[in-house]
Protein backbone atom coordinates (compact mmCIF):
# COMPACT_ATOMS: atom_id res chain seq x y z
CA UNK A 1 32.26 -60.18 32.81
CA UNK A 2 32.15 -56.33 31.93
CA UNK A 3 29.26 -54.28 30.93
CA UNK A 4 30.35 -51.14 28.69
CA UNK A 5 27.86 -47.90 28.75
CA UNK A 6 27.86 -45.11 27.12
CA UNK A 7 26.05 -42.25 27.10
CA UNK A 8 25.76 -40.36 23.97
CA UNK A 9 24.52 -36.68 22.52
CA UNK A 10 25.04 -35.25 19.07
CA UNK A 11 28.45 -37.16 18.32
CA UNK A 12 29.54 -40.31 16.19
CA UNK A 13 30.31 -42.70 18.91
CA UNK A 14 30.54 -45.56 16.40
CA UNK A 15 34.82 -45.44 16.23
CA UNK A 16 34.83 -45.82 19.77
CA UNK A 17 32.52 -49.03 19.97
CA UNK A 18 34.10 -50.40 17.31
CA UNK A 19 37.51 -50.06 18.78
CA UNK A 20 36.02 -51.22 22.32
CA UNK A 21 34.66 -54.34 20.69
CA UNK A 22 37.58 -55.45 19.61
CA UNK A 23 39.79 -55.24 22.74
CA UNK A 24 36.97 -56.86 24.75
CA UNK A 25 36.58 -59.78 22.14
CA UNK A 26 40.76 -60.35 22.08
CA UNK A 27 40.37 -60.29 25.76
CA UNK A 28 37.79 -63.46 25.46
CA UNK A 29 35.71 -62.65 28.52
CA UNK A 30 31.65 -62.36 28.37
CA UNK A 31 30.73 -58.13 27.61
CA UNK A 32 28.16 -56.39 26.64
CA UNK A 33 28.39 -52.91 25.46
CA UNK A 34 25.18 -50.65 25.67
CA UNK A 35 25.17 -46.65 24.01
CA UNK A 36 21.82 -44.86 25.29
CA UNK A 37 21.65 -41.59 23.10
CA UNK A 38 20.12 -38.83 24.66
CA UNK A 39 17.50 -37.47 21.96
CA UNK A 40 20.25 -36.51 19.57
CA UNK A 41 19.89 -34.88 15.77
CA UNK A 42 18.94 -37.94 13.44
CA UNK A 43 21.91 -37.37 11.32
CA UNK A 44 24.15 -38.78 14.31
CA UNK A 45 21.90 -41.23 15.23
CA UNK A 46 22.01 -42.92 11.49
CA UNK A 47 26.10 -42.79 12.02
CA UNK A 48 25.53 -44.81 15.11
CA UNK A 49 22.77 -47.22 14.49
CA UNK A 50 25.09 -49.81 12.82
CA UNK A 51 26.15 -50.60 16.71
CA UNK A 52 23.48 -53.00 16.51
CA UNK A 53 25.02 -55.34 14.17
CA UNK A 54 28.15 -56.04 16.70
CA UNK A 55 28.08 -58.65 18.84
CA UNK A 56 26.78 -58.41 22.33
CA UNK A 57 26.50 -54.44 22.08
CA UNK A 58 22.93 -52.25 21.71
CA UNK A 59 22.53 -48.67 20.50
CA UNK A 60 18.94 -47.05 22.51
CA UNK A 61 17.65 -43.88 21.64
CA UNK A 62 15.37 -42.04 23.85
CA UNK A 63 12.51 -39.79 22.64
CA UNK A 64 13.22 -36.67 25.00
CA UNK A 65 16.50 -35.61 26.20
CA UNK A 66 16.93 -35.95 30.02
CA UNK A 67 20.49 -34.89 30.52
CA UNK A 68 23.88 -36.33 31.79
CA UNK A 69 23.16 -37.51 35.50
CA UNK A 70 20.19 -38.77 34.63
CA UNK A 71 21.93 -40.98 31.72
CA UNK A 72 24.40 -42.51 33.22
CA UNK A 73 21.99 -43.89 36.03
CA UNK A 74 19.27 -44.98 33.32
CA UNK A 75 22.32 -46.82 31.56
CA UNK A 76 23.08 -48.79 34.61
CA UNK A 77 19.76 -49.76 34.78
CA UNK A 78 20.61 -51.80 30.88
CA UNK A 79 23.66 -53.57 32.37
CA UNK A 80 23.50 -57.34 33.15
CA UNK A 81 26.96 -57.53 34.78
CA UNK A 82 28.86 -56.14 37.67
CA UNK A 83 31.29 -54.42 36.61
CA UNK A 84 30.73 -51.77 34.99
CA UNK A 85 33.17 -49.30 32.68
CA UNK A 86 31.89 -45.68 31.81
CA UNK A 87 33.09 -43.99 28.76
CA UNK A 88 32.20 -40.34 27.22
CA UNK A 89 30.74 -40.89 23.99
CA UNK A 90 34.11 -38.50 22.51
CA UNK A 91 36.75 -40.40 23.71
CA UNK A 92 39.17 -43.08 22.19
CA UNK A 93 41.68 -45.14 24.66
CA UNK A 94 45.13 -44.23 24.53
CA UNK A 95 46.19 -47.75 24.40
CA UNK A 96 45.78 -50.55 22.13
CA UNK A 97 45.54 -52.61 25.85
CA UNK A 98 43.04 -50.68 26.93
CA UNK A 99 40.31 -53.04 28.70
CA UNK A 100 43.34 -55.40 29.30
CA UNK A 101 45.05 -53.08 31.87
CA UNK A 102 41.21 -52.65 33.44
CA UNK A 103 40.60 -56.44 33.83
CA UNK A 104 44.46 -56.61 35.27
CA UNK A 105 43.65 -53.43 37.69
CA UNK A 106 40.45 -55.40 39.35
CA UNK A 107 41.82 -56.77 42.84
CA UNK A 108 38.85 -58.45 45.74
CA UNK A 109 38.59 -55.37 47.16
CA UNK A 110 38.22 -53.27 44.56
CA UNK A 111 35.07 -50.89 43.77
CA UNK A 112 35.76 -48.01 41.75
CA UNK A 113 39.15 -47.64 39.65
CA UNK A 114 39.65 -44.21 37.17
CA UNK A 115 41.62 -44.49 34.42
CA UNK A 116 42.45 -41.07 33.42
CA UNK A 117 42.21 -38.36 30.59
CA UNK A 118 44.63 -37.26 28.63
CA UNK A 119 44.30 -34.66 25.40
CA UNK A 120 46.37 -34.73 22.35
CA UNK A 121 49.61 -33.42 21.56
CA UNK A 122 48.59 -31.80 18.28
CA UNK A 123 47.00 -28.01 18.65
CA UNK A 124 43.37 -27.70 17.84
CA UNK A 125 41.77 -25.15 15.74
CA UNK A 126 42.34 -21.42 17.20
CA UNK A 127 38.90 -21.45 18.13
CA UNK A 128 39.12 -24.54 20.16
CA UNK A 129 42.19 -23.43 21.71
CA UNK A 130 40.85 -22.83 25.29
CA UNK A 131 39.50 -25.91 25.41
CA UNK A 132 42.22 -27.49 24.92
CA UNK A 133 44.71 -25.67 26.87
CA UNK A 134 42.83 -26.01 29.74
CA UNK A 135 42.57 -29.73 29.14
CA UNK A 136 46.71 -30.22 28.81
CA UNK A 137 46.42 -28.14 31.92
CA UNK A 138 43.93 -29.06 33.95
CA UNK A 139 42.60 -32.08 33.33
CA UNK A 140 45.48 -33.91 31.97
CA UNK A 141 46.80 -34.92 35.72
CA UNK A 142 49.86 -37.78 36.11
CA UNK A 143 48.88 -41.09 38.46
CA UNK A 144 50.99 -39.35 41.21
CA UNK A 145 48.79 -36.67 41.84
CA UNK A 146 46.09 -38.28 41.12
CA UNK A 147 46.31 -40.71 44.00
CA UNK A 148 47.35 -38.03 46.71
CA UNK A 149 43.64 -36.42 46.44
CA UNK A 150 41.59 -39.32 44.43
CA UNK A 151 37.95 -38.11 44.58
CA UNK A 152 39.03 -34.64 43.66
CA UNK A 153 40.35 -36.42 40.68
CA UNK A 154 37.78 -38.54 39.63
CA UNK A 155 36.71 -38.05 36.00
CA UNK A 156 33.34 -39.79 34.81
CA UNK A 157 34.49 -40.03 30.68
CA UNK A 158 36.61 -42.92 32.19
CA UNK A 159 36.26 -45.16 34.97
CA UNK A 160 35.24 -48.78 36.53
CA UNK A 161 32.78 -49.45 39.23
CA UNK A 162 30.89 -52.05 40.64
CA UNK A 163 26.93 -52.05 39.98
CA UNK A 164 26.54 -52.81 43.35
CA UNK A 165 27.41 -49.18 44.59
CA UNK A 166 24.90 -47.71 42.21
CA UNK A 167 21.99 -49.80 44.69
CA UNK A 168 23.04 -46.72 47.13
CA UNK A 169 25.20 -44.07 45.01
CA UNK A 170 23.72 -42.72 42.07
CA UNK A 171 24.34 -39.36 39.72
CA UNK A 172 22.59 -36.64 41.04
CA UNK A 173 19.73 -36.03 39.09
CA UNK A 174 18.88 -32.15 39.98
CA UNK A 175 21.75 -31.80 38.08
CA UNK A 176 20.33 -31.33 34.41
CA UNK A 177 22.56 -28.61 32.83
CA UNK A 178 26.96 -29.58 32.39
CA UNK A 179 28.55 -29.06 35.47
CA UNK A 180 29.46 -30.81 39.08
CA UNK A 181 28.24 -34.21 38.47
CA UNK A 182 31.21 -35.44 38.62
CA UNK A 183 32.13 -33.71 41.69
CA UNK A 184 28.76 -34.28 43.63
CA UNK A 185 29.54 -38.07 42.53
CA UNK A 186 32.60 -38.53 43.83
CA UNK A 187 31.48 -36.67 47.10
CA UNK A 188 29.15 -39.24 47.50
CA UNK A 189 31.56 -42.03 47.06
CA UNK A 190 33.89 -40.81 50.11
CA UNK A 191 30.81 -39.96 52.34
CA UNK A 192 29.76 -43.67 51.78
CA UNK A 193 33.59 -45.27 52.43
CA UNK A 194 33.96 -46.26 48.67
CA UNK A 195 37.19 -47.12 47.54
CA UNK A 196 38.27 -44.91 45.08
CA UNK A 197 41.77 -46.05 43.18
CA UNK A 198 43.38 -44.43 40.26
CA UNK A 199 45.17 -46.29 37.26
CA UNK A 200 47.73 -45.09 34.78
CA UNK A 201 44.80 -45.99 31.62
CA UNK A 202 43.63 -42.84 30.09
CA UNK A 203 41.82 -41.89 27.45
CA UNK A 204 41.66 -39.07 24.65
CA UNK A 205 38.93 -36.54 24.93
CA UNK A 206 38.52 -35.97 21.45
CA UNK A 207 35.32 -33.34 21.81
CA UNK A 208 36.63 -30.12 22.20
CA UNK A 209 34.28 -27.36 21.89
CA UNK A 210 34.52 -23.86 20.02
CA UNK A 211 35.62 -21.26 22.70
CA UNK A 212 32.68 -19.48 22.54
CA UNK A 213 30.63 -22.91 23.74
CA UNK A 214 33.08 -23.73 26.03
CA UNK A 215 32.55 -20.35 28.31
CA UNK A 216 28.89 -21.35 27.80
CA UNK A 217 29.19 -24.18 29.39
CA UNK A 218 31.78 -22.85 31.97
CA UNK A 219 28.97 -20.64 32.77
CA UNK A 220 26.54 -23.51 33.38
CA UNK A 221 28.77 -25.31 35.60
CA UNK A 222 29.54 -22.01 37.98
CA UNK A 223 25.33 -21.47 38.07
CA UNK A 224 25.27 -25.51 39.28
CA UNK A 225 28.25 -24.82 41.63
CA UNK A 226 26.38 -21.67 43.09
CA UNK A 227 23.34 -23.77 43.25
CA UNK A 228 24.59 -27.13 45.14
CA UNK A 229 26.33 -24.44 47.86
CA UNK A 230 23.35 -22.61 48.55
CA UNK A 231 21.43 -25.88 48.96
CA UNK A 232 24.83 -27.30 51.61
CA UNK A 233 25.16 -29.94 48.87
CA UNK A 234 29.18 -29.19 48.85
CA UNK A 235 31.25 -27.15 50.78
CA UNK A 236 33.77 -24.51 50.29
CA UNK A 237 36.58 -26.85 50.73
CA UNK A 238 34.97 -28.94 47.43
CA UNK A 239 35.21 -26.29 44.81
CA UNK A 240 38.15 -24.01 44.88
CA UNK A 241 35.88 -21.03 43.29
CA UNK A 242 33.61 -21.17 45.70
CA UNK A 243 36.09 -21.39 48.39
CA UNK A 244 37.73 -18.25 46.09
CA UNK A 245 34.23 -16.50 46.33
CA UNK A 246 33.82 -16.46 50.00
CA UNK A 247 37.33 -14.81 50.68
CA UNK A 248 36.00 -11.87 48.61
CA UNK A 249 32.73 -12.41 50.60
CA UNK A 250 34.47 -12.36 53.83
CA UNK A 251 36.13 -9.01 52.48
CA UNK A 252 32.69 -7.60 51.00
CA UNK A 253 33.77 -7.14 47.54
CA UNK A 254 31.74 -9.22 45.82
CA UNK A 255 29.41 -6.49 44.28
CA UNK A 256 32.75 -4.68 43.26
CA UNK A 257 34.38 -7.50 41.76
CA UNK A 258 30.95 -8.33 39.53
CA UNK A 259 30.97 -4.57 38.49
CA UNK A 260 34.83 -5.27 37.58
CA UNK A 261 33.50 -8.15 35.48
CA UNK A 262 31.07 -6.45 33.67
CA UNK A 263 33.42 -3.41 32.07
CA UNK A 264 35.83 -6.03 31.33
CA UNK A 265 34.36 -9.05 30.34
CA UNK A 266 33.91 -8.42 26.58
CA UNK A 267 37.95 -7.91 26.61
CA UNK A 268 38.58 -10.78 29.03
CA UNK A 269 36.35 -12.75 26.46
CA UNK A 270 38.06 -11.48 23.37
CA UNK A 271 41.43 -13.38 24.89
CA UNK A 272 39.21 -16.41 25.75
CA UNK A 273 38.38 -16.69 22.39
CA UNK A 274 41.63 -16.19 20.76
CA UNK A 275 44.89 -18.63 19.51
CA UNK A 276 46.50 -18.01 23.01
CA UNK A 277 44.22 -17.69 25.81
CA UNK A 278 45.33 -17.03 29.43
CA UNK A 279 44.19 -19.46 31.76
CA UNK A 280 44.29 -16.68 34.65
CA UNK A 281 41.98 -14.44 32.91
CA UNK A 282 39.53 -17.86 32.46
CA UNK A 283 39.80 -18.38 36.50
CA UNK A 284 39.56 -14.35 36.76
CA UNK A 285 35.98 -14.32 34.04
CA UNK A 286 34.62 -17.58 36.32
CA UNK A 287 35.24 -15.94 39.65
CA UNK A 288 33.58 -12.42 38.15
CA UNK A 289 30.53 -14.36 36.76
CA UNK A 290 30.17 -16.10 39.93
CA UNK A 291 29.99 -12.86 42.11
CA UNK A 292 27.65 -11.33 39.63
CA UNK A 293 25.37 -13.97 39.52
CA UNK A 294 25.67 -14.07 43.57
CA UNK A 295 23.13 -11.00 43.09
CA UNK A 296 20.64 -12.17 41.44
């Protein structure tokens, strides 16, 4: 038995379902899948109402948005079984065995199993190219290194857990804006001795933002990072650019490196944005910000 949620903001998650429904229903055990949209635009939420005519699966909207932590734990709240697989409203399995190799992966002891991400082969749009290339090189991480540091590789577009952890581990809901959930999350999980496996079952993330959006967002995540430091939420040893920050700290550079920033960002932006972005100057632009918002 297998309870399906996904959360879902201002995107057609009606391809996924549908493909999700019909590996569950092949596999012949008892599902349920449940989407809980966020307070999206109506025009998405008329692609996605027809959820409600499969089988065992519900499509919720809420009236206000409330933002991703606060989501996923509402979500669980809708699930009747316990276990319980997470998927990103923009992603599609890589396999055509998808929940198969999840049901095969689930041992007695297990309690929460990530499946990976992967991103596709094909080049995006030039102006979703840093997206993208920092997916392939980021995010796109084999089952080997995954397993030597598992909760620094835990992804929440993709993953298996038991609704019994959520009675003590739940999303962190201070966290409103994109950004760190998934790291406070997984925190959380060692802290509390949770089991933490990784499987070789990705997914696509189909999503990819316009370049401009992406540094946006980029931005959001180093203001949470900043935040969830100052309040001893993490450590330097969680988040390499915080653990970056504090060497220039230590050296008492930070106001120069923020100055730095600022007469270069517009260039360092202009390479961001353009068919071949350099994923040094994006660690380089996300260190800068960081110092200069350090003064505020």
């Amino acid at each position: 038995m297998i309870s399906v949620l996904i959360p879902t903001y201002n995107y057609n998650v009606f391809p996924l379902v549908k493909e999700i429904h019909k590996q569950l229903t092949q596999s012949k055990i008892t599902f349920e899948i449940v989407c809980v949209d966020d307070a999206s635009d109506e025009k998405f939420n008329k692609l996605n109402e027809p959820i409600n005519t499969f089988s065992f699966s519900s499509f919720i909207l809420l009236d206000e948005n409330v933002g991703r932590s606060k989501i996923r734990n509402l979500l669980v709240s809708y699930a009747n079984f316990e276990w319980i697989l997470f998927l990103d409203n923009d992603v599609r399995p890589v396999s055509s065995n998808f929940i198969k190799y999840y049901l095969a992966s689930i041992k007695e002891n297990s309690q929460v199993i990530c499946g990976g991400i992967k991103y596709q082969e094909d080049k995006p749009n030039p102006e979703e190219m840093l997206r993208w290339v920092n997916g392939k090189k980021r995010e796109e991480i084999s089952l080997p290194i995954r397993e030597l540091s598992p909760y620094h590789h835990f992804f929440s577009a993709n993953f298996l857990i038991r609704k019994s952890i959520f009675s003590f581990i739940k999303f962190n809901e201070n966290l409103s804006n994109y950004g760190h959930e998934d790291t406070l999350f997984a925190l959380d999980l060692k802290k509390n001795n949770v089991a933490l496996s990784h499987i070789n079952n990705s997914v696509f993330h189909l999503g990819l933002e316009t370049s401009v959006k992406y540094i946006n967002k980029t931005e959001k995540a180093i203001e949470n990072a900043h935040y969830l430091f100052q309040k001893g939420e993490i450590q330097k040893k969680d988040i390499r650019l915080i653990n970056k920050f504090l060497q220039l700290k230590s050296y008492r550079i930070t106001n120069l490196a923020a100055t730095i920033f600022s007469l270069f960002e517009k260039s360092i932006t202009a390479n961001l944005c353009s068919k071949n972005p350099s994923l040094f100057l994006f660690d380089m632009y996300k260190l800068g910000y960081l110092c200069m918002i350090s003064k505020r």
